[in-house]
N, C-alpha and C. Protein backbone atom coordinates (compact mmCIF):
# COMPACT_ATOMS: atom_id res chain seq x y z
N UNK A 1 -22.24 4.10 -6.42
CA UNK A 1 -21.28 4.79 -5.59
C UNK A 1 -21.12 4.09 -4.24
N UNK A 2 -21.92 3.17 -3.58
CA UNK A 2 -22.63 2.75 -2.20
C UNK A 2 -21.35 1.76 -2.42
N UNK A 3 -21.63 1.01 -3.75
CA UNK A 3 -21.20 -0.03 -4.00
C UNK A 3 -19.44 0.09 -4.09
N UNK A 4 -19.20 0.40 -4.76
CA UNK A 4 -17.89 1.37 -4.90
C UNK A 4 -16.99 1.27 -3.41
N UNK A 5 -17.83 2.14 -2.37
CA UNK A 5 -17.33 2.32 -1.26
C UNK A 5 -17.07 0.93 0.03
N UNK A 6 -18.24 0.31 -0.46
CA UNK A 6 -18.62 -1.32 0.12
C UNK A 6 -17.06 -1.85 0.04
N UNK A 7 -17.22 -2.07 -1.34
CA UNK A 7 -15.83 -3.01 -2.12
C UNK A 7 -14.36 -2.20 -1.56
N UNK A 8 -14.36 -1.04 -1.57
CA UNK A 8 -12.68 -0.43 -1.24
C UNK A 8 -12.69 -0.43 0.35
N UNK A 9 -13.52 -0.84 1.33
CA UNK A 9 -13.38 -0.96 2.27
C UNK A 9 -13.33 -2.60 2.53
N UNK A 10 -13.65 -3.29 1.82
CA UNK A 10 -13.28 -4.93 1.88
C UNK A 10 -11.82 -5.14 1.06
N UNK A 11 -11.49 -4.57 0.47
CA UNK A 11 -9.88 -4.38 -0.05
C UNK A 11 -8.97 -3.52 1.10
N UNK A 12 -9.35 -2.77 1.97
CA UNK A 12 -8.91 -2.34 2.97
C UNK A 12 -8.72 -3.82 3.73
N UNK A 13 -9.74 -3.53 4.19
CA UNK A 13 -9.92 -5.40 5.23
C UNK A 13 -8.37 -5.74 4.62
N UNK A 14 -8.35 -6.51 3.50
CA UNK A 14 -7.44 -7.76 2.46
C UNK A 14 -6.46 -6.90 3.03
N UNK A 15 -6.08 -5.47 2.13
CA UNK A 15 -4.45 -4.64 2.16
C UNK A 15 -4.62 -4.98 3.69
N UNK A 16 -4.89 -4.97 4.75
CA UNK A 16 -4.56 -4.62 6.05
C UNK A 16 -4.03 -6.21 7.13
N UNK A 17 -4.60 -6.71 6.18
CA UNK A 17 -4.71 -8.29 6.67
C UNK A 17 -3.01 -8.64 6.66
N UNK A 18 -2.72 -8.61 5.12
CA UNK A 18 -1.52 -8.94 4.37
C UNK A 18 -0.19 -8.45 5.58
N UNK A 19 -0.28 -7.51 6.21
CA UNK A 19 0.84 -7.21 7.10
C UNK A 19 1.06 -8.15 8.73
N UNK A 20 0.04 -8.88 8.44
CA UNK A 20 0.16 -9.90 9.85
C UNK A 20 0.46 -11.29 9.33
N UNK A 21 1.27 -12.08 10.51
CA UNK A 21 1.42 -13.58 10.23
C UNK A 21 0.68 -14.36 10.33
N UNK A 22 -0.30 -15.63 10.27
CA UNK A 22 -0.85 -15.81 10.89
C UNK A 22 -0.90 -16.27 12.57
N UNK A 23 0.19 -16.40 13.09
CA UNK A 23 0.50 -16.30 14.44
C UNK A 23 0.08 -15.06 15.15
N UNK A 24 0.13 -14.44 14.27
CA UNK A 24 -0.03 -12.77 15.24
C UNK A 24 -1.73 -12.37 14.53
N UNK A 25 -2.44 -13.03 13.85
CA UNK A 25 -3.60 -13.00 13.69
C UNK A 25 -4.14 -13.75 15.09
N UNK A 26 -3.82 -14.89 15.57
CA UNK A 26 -4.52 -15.65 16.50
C UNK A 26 -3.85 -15.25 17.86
N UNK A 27 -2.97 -14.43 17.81
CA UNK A 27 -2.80 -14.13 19.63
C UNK A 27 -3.75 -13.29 19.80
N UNK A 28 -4.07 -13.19 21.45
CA UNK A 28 -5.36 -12.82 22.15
C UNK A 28 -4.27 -11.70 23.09
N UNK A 29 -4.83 -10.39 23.24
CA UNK A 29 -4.02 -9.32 23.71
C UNK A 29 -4.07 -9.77 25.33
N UNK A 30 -5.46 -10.48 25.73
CA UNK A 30 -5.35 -10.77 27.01
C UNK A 30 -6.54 -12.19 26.87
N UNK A 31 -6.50 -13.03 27.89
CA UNK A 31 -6.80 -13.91 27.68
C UNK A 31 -9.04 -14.13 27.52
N UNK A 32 -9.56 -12.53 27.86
CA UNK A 32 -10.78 -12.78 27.98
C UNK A 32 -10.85 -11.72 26.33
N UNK A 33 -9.88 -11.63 25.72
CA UNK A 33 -10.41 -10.83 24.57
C UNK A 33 -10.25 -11.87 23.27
N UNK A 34 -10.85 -10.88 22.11
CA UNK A 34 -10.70 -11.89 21.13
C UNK A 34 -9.25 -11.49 20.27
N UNK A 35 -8.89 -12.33 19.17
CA UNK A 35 -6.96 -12.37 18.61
C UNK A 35 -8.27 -11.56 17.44
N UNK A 36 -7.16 -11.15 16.86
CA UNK A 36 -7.27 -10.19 15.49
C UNK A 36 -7.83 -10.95 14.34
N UNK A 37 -7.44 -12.56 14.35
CA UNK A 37 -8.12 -13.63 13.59
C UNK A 37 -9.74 -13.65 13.70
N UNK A 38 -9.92 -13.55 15.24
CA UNK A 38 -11.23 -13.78 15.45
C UNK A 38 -12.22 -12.56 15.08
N UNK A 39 -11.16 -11.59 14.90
CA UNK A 39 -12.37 -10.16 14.63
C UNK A 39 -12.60 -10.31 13.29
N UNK A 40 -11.75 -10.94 12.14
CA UNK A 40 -11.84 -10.75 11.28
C UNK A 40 -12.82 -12.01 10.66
N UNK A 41 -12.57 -12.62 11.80
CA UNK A 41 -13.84 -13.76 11.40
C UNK A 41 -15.23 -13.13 11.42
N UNK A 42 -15.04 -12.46 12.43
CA UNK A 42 -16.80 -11.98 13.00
C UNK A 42 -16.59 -10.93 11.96
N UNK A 43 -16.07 -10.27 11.52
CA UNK A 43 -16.25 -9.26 10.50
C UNK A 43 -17.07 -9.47 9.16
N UNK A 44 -16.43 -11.05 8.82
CA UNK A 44 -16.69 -12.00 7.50
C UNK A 44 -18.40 -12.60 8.12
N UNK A 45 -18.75 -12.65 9.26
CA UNK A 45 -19.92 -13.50 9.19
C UNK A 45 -21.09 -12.33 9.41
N UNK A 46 -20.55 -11.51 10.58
CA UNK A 46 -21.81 -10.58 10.20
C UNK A 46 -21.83 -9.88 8.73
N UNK A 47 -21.21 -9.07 8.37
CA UNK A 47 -21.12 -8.50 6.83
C UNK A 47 -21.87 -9.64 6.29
N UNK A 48 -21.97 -11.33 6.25
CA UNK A 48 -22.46 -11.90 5.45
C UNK A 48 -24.27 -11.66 5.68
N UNK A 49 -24.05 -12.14 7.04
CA UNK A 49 -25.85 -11.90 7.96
C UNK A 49 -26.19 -10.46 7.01
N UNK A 50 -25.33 -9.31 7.75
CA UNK A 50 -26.09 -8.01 7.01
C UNK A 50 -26.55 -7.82 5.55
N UNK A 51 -25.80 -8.60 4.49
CA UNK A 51 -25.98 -8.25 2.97
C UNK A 51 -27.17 -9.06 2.64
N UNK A 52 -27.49 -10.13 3.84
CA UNK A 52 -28.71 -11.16 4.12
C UNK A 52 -29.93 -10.16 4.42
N UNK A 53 -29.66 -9.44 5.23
CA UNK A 53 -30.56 -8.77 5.80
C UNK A 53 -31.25 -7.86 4.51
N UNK A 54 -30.01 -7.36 3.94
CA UNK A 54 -30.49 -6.35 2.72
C UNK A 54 -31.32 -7.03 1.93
N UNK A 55 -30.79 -7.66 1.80
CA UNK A 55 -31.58 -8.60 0.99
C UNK A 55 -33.09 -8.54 1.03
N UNK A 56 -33.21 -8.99 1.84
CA UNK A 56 -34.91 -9.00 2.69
C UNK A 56 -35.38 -7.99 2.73
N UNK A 57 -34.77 -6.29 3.02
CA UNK A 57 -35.02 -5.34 3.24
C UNK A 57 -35.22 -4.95 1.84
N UNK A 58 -35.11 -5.38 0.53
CA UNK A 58 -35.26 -4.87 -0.67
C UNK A 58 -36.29 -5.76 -1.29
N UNK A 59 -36.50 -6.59 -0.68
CA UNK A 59 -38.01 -7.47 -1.54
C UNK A 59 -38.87 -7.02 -0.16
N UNK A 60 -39.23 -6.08 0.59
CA UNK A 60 -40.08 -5.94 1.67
C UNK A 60 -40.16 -4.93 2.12
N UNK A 61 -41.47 -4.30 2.30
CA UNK A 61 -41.17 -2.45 3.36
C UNK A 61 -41.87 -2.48 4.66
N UNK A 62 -41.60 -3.79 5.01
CA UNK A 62 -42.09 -4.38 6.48
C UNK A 62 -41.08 -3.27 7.23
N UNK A 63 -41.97 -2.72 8.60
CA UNK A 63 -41.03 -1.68 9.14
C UNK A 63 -40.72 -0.41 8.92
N UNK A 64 -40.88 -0.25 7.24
CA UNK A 64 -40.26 1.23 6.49
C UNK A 64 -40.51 2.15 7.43
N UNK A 65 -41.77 2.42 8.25
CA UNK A 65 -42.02 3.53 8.63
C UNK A 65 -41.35 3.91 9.81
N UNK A 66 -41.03 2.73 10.85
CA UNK A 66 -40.19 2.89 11.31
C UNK A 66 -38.52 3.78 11.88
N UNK A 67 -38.57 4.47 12.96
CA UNK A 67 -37.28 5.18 12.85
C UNK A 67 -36.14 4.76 13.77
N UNK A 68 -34.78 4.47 13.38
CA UNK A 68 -34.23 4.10 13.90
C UNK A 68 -33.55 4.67 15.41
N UNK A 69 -32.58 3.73 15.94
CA UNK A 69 -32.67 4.39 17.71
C UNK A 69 -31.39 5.44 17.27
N UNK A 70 -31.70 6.10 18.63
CA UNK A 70 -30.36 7.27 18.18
C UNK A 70 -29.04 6.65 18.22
N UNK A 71 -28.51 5.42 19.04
CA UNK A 71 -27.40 5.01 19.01
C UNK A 71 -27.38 4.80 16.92
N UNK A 72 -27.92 3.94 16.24
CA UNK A 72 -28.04 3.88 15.13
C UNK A 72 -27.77 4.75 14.46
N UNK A 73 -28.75 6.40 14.95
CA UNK A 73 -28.34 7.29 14.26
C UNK A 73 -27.28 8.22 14.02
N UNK A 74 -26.52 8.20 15.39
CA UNK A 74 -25.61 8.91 15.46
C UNK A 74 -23.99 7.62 14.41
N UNK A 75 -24.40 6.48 14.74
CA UNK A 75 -23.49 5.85 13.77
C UNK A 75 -23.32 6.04 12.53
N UNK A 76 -24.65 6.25 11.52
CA UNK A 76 -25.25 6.28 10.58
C UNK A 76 -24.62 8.19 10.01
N UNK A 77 -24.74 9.03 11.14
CA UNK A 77 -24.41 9.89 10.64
C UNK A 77 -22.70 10.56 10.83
N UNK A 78 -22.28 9.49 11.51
CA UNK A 78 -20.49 9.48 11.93
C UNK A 78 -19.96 8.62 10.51
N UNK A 79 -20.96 7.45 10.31
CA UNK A 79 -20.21 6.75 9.34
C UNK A 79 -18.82 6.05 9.88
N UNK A 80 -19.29 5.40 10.91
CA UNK A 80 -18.21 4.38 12.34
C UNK A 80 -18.91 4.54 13.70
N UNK A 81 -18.39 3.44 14.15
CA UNK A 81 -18.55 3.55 15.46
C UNK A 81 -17.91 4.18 16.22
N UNK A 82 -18.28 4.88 17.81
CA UNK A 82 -17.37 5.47 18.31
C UNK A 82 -15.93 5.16 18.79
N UNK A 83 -15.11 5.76 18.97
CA UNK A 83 -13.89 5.54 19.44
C UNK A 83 -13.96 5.30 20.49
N UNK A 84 -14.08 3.82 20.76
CA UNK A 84 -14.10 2.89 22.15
C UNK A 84 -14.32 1.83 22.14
N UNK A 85 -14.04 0.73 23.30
CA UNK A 85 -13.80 -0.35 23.48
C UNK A 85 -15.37 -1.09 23.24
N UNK A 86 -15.95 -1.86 22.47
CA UNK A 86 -17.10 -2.40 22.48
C UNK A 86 -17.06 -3.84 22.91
N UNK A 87 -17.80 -3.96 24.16
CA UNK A 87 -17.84 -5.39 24.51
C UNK A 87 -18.82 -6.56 23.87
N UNK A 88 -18.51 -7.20 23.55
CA UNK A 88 -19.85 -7.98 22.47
C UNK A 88 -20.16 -8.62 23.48
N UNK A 89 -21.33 -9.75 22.85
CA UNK A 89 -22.04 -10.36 23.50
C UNK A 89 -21.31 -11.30 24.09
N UNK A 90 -22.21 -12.22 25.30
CA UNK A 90 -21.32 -13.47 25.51
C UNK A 90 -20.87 -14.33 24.57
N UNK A 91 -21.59 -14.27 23.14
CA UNK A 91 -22.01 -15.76 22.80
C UNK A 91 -20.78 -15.37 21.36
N UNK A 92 -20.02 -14.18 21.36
CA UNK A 92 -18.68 -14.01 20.62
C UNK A 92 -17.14 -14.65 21.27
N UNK A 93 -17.49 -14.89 22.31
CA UNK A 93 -16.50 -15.97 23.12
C UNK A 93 -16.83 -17.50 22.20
N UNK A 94 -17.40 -17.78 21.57
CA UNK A 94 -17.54 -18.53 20.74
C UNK A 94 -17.22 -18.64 19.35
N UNK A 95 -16.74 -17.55 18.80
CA UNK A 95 -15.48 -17.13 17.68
C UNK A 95 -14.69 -18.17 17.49
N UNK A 96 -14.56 -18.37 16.69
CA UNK A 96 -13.48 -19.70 16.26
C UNK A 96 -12.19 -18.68 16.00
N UNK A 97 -10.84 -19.53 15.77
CA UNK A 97 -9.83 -18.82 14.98
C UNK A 97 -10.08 -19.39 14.21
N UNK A 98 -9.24 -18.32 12.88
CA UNK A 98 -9.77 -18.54 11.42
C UNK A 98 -8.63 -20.06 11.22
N UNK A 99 -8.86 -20.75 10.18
CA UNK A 99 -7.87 -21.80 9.69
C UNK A 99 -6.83 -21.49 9.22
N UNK A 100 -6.72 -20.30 8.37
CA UNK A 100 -5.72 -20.20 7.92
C UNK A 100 -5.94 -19.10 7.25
N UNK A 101 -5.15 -17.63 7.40
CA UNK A 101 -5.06 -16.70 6.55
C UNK A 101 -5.43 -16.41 5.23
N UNK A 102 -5.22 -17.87 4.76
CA UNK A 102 -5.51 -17.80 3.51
C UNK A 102 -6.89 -17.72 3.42
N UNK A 103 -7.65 -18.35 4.23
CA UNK A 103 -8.73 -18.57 4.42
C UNK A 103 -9.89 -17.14 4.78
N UNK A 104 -8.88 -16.53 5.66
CA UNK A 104 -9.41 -15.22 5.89
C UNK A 104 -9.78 -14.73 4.77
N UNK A 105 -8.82 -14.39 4.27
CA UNK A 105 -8.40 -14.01 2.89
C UNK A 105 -9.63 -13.93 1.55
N UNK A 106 -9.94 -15.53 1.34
CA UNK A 106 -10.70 -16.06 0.45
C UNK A 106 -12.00 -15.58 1.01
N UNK A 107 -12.78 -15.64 1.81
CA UNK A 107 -13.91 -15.61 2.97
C UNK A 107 -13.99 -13.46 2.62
N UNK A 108 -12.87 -13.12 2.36
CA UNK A 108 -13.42 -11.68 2.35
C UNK A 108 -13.55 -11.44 0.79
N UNK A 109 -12.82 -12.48 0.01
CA UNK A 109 -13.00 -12.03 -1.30
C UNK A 109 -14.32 -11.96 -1.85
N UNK A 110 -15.28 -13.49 -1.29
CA UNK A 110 -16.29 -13.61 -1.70
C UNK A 110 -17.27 -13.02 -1.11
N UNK A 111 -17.30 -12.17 -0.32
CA UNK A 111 -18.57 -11.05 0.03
C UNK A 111 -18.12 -10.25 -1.05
C-alpha cells in the first residue's frame, strides 16, 4: 500500500512536470531563489539519498530505539510539510539546472 502511494506521487511529480516548458522550468522567481528545474532536481536526488537511507535502515536497527524530534513528528503525522516558505541550506545554491526536461523526466522514472 506504502508502495502504491510512493509511485502515484512520483507520477504526480511526471503529470505535473508535463505542463511546463523547459524555459519556464529554469526561470528563477527572483534571483537568490531556486527555478522549478532546480526543485525538481533536488527532489530527484534527495528521494534517491532517502530510498538509500531505507535501505540501510532495513538491513540495521542501529538507533531503533530512538525517538524522533517533534518537527519530524508533527510532519510524519500531517503527511507534508507545513505551509511555508523553507529556506534550504547554503550549499542548495549549488543546484544545477536540469539538462533537459526530458531528462527530468527520465531521472523520476527511475526512482
Amino acid at each position: 500500500m506504502l508502495l502504491n502511494s510512493f509511485n502515484h506521487t512520483i507520477g504526480f511529480w511526471i503529470e505535473a512536470l508535463e505542463q511546463y516548458t523547459f524555459e519556464q522550468l529554469c526561470a528563477k522567481p527572483t534571483p537568490d531563489s531556486r527555478s522549478l528545474g532546480q526543485l525538481y532536481t533536488h527532489l530527484v536526488d534527495d528521494t534517491n539519498y532517502y530510498i538509500g537511507q531505507i535501505r540501510i535502515c532495513l538491513g540495521a536497527n542501529d538507533h531503533s530505539t530512538e525517538e524522533a524530534t517533534p518537527f519530524a513528528k508533527t510532519l510524519f503525522l500531517n503527511n507534508s510539510f507545513p505551509d511555508a516558505m523553507i529556506e534550504g541550506a547554503p550549499s542548495n545554491a549549488l543546484i544545477p539546472q536540469p539538462a533537459s526536461k526530458g531528462h527530468l523526466v527520465n531521472n523520476l522514472v527511475k526512482i
